[in-house]
Protein backbone atom coordinates (compact mmCIF):
# COMPACT_ATOMS: atom_id res chain seq x y z
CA UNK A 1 -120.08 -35.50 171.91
CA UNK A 2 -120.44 -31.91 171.38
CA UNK A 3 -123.31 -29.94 172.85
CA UNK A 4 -124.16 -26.47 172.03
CA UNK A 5 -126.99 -24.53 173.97
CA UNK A 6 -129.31 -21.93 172.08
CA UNK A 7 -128.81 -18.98 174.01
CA UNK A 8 -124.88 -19.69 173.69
CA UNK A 9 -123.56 -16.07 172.95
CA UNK A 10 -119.69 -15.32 171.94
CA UNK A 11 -120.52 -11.28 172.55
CA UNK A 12 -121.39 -12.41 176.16
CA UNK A 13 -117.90 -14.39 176.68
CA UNK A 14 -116.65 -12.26 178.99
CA UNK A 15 -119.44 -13.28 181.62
CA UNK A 16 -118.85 -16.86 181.13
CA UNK A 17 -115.99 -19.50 182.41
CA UNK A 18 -114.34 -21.74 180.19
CA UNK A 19 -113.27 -24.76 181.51
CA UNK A 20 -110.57 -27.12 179.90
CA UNK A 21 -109.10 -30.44 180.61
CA UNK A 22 -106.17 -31.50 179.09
CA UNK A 23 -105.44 -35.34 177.79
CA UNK A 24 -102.73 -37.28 176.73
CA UNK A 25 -104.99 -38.04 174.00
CA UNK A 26 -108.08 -36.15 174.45
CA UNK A 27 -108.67 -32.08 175.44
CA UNK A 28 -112.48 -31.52 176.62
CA UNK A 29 -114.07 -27.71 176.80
CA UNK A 30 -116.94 -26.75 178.57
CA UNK A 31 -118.13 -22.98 179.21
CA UNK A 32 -120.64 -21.97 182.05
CA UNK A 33 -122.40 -19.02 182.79
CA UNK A 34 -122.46 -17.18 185.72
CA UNK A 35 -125.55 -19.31 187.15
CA UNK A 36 -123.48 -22.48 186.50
CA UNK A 37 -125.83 -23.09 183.39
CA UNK A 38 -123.48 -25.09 180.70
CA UNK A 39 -123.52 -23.50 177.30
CA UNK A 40 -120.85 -25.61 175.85
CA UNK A 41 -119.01 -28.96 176.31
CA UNK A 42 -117.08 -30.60 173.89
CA UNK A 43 -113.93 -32.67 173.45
CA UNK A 44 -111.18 -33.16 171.06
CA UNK A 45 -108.19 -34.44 169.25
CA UNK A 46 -105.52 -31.89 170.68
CA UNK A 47 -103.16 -32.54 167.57
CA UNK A 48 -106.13 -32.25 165.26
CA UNK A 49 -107.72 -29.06 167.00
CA UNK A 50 -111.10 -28.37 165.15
CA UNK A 51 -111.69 -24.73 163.45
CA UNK A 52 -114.54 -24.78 165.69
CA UNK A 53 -112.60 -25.39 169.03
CA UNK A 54 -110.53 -22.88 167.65
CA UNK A 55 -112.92 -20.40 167.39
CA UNK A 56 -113.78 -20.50 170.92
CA UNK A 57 -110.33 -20.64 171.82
CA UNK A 58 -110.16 -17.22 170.73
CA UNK A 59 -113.23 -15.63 173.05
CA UNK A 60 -112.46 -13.55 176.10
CA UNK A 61 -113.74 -15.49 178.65
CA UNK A 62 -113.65 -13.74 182.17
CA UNK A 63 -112.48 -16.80 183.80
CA UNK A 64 -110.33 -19.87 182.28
CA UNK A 65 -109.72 -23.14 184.25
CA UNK A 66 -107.25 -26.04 183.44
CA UNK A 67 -106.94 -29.27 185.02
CA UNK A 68 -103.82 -31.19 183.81
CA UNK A 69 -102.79 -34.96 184.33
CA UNK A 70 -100.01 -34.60 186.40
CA UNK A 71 -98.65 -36.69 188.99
CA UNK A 72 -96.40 -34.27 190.86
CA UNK A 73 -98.70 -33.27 194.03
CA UNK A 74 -98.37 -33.90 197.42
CA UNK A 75 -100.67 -33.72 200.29
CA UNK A 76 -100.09 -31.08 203.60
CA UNK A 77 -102.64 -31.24 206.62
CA UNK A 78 -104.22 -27.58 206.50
CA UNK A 79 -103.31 -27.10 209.81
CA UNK A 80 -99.91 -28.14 209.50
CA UNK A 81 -99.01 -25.85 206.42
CA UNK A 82 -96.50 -23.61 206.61
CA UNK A 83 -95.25 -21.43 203.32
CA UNK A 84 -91.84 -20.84 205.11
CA UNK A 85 -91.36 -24.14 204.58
CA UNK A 86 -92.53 -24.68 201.02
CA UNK A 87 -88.47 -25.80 200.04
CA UNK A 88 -88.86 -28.86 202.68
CA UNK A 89 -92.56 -29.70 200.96
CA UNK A 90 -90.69 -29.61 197.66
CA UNK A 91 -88.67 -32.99 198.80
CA UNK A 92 -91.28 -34.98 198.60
CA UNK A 93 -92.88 -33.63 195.17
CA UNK A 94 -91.74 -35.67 192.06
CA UNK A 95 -90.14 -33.58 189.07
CA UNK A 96 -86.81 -32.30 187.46
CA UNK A 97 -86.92 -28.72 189.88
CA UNK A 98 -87.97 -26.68 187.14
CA UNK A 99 -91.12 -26.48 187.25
CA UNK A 100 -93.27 -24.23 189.20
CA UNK A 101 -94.89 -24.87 192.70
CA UNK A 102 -98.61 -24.16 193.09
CA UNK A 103 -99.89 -24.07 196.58
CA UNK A 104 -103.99 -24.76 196.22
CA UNK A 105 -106.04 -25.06 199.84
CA UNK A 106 -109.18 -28.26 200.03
CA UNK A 107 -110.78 -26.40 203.65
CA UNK A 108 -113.94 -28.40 202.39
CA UNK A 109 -110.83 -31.23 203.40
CA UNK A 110 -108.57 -29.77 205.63
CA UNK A 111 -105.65 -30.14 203.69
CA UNK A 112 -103.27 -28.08 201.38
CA UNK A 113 -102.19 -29.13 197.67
CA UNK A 114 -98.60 -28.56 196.57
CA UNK A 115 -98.34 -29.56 192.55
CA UNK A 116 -95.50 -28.59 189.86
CA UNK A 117 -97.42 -26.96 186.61
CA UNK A 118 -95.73 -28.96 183.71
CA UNK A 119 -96.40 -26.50 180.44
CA UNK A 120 -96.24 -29.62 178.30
CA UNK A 121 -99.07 -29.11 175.99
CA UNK A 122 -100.25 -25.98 178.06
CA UNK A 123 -99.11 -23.99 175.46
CA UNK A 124 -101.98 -22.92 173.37
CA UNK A 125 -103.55 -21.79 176.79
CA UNK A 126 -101.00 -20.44 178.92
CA UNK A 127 -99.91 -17.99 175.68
CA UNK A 128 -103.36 -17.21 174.91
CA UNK A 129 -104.95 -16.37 178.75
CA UNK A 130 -103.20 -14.07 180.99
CA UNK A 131 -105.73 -15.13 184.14
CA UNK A 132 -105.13 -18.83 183.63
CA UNK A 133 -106.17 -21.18 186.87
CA UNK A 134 -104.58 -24.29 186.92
CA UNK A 135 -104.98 -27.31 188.50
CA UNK A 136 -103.67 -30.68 189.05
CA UNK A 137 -106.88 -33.32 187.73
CA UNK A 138 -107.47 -35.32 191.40
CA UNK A 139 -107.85 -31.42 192.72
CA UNK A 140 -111.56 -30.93 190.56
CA UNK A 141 -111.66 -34.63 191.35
CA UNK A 142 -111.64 -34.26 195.46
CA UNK A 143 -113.98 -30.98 195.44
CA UNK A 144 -116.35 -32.43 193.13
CA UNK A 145 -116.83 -35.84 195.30
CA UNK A 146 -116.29 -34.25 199.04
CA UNK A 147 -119.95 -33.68 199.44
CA UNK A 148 -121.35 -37.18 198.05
CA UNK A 149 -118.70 -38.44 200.96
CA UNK A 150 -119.58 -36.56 203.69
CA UNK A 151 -123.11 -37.99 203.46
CA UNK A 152 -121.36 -41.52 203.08
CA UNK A 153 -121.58 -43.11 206.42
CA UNK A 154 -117.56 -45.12 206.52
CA UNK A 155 -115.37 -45.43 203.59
CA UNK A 156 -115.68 -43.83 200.43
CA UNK A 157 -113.33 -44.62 197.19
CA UNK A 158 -113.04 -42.50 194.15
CA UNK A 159 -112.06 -44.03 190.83
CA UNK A 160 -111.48 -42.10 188.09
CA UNK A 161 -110.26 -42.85 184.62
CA UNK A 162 -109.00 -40.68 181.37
CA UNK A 163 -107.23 -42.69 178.51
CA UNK A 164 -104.26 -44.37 180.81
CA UNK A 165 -104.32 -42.55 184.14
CA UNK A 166 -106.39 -43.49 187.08
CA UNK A 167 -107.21 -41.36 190.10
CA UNK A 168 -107.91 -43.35 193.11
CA UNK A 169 -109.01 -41.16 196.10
CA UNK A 170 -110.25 -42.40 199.86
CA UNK A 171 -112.20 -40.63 202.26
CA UNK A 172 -113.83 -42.20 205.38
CA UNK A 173 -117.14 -40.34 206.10
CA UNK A 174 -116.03 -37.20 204.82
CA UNK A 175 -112.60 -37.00 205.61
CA UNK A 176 -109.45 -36.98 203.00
CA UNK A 177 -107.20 -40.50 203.86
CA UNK A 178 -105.34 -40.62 200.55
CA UNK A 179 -105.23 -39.97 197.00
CA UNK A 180 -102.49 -40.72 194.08
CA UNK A 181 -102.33 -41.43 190.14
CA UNK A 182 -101.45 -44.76 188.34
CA UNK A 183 -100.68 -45.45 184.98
CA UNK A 184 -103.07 -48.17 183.81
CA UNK A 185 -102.96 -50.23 180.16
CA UNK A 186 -106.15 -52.62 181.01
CA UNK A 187 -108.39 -54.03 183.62
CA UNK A 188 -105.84 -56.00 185.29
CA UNK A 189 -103.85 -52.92 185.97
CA UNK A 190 -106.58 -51.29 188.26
CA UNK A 191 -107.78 -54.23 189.75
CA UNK A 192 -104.14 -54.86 190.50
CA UNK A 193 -103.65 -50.91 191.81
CA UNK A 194 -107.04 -50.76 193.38
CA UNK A 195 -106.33 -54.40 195.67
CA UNK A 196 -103.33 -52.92 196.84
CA UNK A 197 -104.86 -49.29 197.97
CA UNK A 198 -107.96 -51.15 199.20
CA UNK A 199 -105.88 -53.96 200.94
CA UNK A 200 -102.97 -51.18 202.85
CA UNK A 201 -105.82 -49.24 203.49
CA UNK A 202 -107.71 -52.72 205.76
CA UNK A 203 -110.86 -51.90 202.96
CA UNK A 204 -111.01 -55.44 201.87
CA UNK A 205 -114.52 -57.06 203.23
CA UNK A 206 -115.97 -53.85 204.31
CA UNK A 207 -118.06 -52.83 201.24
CA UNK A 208 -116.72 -49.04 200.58
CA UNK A 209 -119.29 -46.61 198.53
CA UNK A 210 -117.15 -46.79 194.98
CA UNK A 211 -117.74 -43.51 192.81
CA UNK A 212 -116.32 -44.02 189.14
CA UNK A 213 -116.34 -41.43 186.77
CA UNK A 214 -114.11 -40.62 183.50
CA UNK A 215 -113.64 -43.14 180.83
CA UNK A 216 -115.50 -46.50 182.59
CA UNK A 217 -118.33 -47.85 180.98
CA UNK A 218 -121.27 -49.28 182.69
CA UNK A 219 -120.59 -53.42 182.72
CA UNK A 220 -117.45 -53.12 181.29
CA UNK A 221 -114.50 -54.74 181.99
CA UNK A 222 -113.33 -51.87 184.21
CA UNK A 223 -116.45 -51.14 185.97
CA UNK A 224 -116.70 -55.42 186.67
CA UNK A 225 -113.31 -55.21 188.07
CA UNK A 226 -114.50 -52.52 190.81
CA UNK A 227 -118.06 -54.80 191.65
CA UNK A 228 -115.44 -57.68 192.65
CA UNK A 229 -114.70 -55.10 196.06
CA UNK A 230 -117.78 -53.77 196.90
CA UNK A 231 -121.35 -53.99 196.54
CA UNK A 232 -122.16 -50.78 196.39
CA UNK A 233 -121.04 -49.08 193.09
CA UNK A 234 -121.82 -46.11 191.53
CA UNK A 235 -121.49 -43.51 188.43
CA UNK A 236 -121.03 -40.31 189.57
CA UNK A 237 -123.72 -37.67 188.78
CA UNK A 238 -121.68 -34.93 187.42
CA UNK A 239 -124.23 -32.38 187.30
CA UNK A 240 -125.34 -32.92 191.35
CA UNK A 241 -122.01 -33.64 192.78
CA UNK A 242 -120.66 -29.81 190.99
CA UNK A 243 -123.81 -27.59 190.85
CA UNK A 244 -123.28 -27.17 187.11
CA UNK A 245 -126.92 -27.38 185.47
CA UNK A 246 -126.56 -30.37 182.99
CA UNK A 247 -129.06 -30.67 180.09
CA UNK A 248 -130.85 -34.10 179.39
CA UNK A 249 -129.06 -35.27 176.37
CA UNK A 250 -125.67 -35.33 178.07
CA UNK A 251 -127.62 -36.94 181.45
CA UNK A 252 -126.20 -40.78 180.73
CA UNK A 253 -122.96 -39.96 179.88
CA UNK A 254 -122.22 -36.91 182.88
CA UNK A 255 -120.02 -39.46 184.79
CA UNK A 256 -117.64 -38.49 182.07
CA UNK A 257 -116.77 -35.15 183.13
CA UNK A 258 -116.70 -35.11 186.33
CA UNK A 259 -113.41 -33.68 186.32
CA UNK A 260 -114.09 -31.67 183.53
CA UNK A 261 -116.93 -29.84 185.55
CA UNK A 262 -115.13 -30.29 189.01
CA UNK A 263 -112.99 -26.89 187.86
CA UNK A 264 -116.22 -25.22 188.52
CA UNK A 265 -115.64 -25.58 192.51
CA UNK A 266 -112.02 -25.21 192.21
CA UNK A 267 -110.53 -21.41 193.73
């Protein structure tokens, strides 16, 4: 879907924030203003890019945002992080060595992100903006959900889904247990990657809050999967859970950028 608001205005692009999410198969676009009002949001084909994706492409936006699928991140305890030792970190971060370290900090978690920026596909945005924030996808992710958590009295799990990946994050009233990526091809795969993160984790039987977001679809085959754990299952309100001011044609589908929208909180 593509939405468009009236008062969008490309001579005013320097006062708004794109951000961007990049796919294996899909790119999505949205651009705020400075009040968190969203002007634009729209997704694509990035091997197919539309003229008029293009075309905004090619504004000066005062701030730009990525979040990229990447499963090279690793988790620090704020407290615990030290930059002097940012080679040692590096150890436990999946990649070939090339690729560049980004330290991000969660405080709304207490913890520190370390992910390598693959430029894979980055291309058309790292060439074209200079100020270019980017960001590993469970990072929007983990901001975007913290809140709904904290108010979640015991265990809290995250799923969310775009084309094959899967986030799954945990968080027990509030505060960050564990996150990682998994490759999924069908239903099976997450109920067989969810059991196992539930089950090490000693969830099984106690009926965690489950937030899904990204590509499930309400009583589909994914979304049954995640009602065989818990009773208490939910689509995440996009708009609520980021601040960003959603309008009512996009209100049943908002679960479906979550991520997408989560850049908004991201620093």
């Amino acid at each position: 879907m593509t939405y468009i608001s009236a008062d969008f205005d490309q001579q005013h692009a320097a006062e708004y924030t794109l951000l961007a999410r990049i796919g294996h198969e899909e790119n999505a676009l949205a651009v705020l203003d400075n009040a968190g009002q969203l002007k634009v949001i729209t997704a694509y084909d990035p091997r197919h890019t539309k003229q008029e994706v293009a075309d905004l492409l090619n504004l000066n936006f005062g701030r730009v945002k990525l979040a990229v699928p990447d499963g090279s991140y690793s988790f620090v305890p704020g407290e615990a992080f030290r930059e002097s030792a940012l080679d040692i970190y590096r150890r436990y971060l999946p990649g070939d060595g090339l690729a560049d370290t980004v330290i991000s900090s969660l405080p709304a978690l207490g913890i520190t992100l370390l992910h390598h920026v693959n430029q894979l596909g980055l291309e058309p945005f790292v060439g074209r903006f200079s100020h270019l924030g980017i960001y590993p996808v469970v990072q929007p992710l983990l901001a975007a959900v913290v809140g709904h958590a904290r108010q979640t009295a015991g265990p809290f799990v995250s799923i969310n889904k775009q084309a094959s990946c899967v986030n799954i994050a945990v968080l027990d009233s509030g505060k960050f247990i564990y996150a990682n990526d998994f490759e999924v091809f069908g239903p099976d795969d997450l109920n067989y990657y969810l059991l196992a993160v539930l089950t090490n984790g000693e969830l099984i039987g106690k009926q965690p809050v489950c937030c899904l977001s990204g590509d499930i679809a309400e009583d589909g085959e994914f979304h049954r999967r995640v009602t065989k754990y818990s009773e208490h299952v939910v689509f995440a309100d996009s708009g609520q859970l980021t601040g960003v001011s959603l309008p009512q044609a996009l209100q049943l589908e908002q679960h479906q950028y979550l991520t997408l929208l989560g850049l908004y909180l991201c620093e």
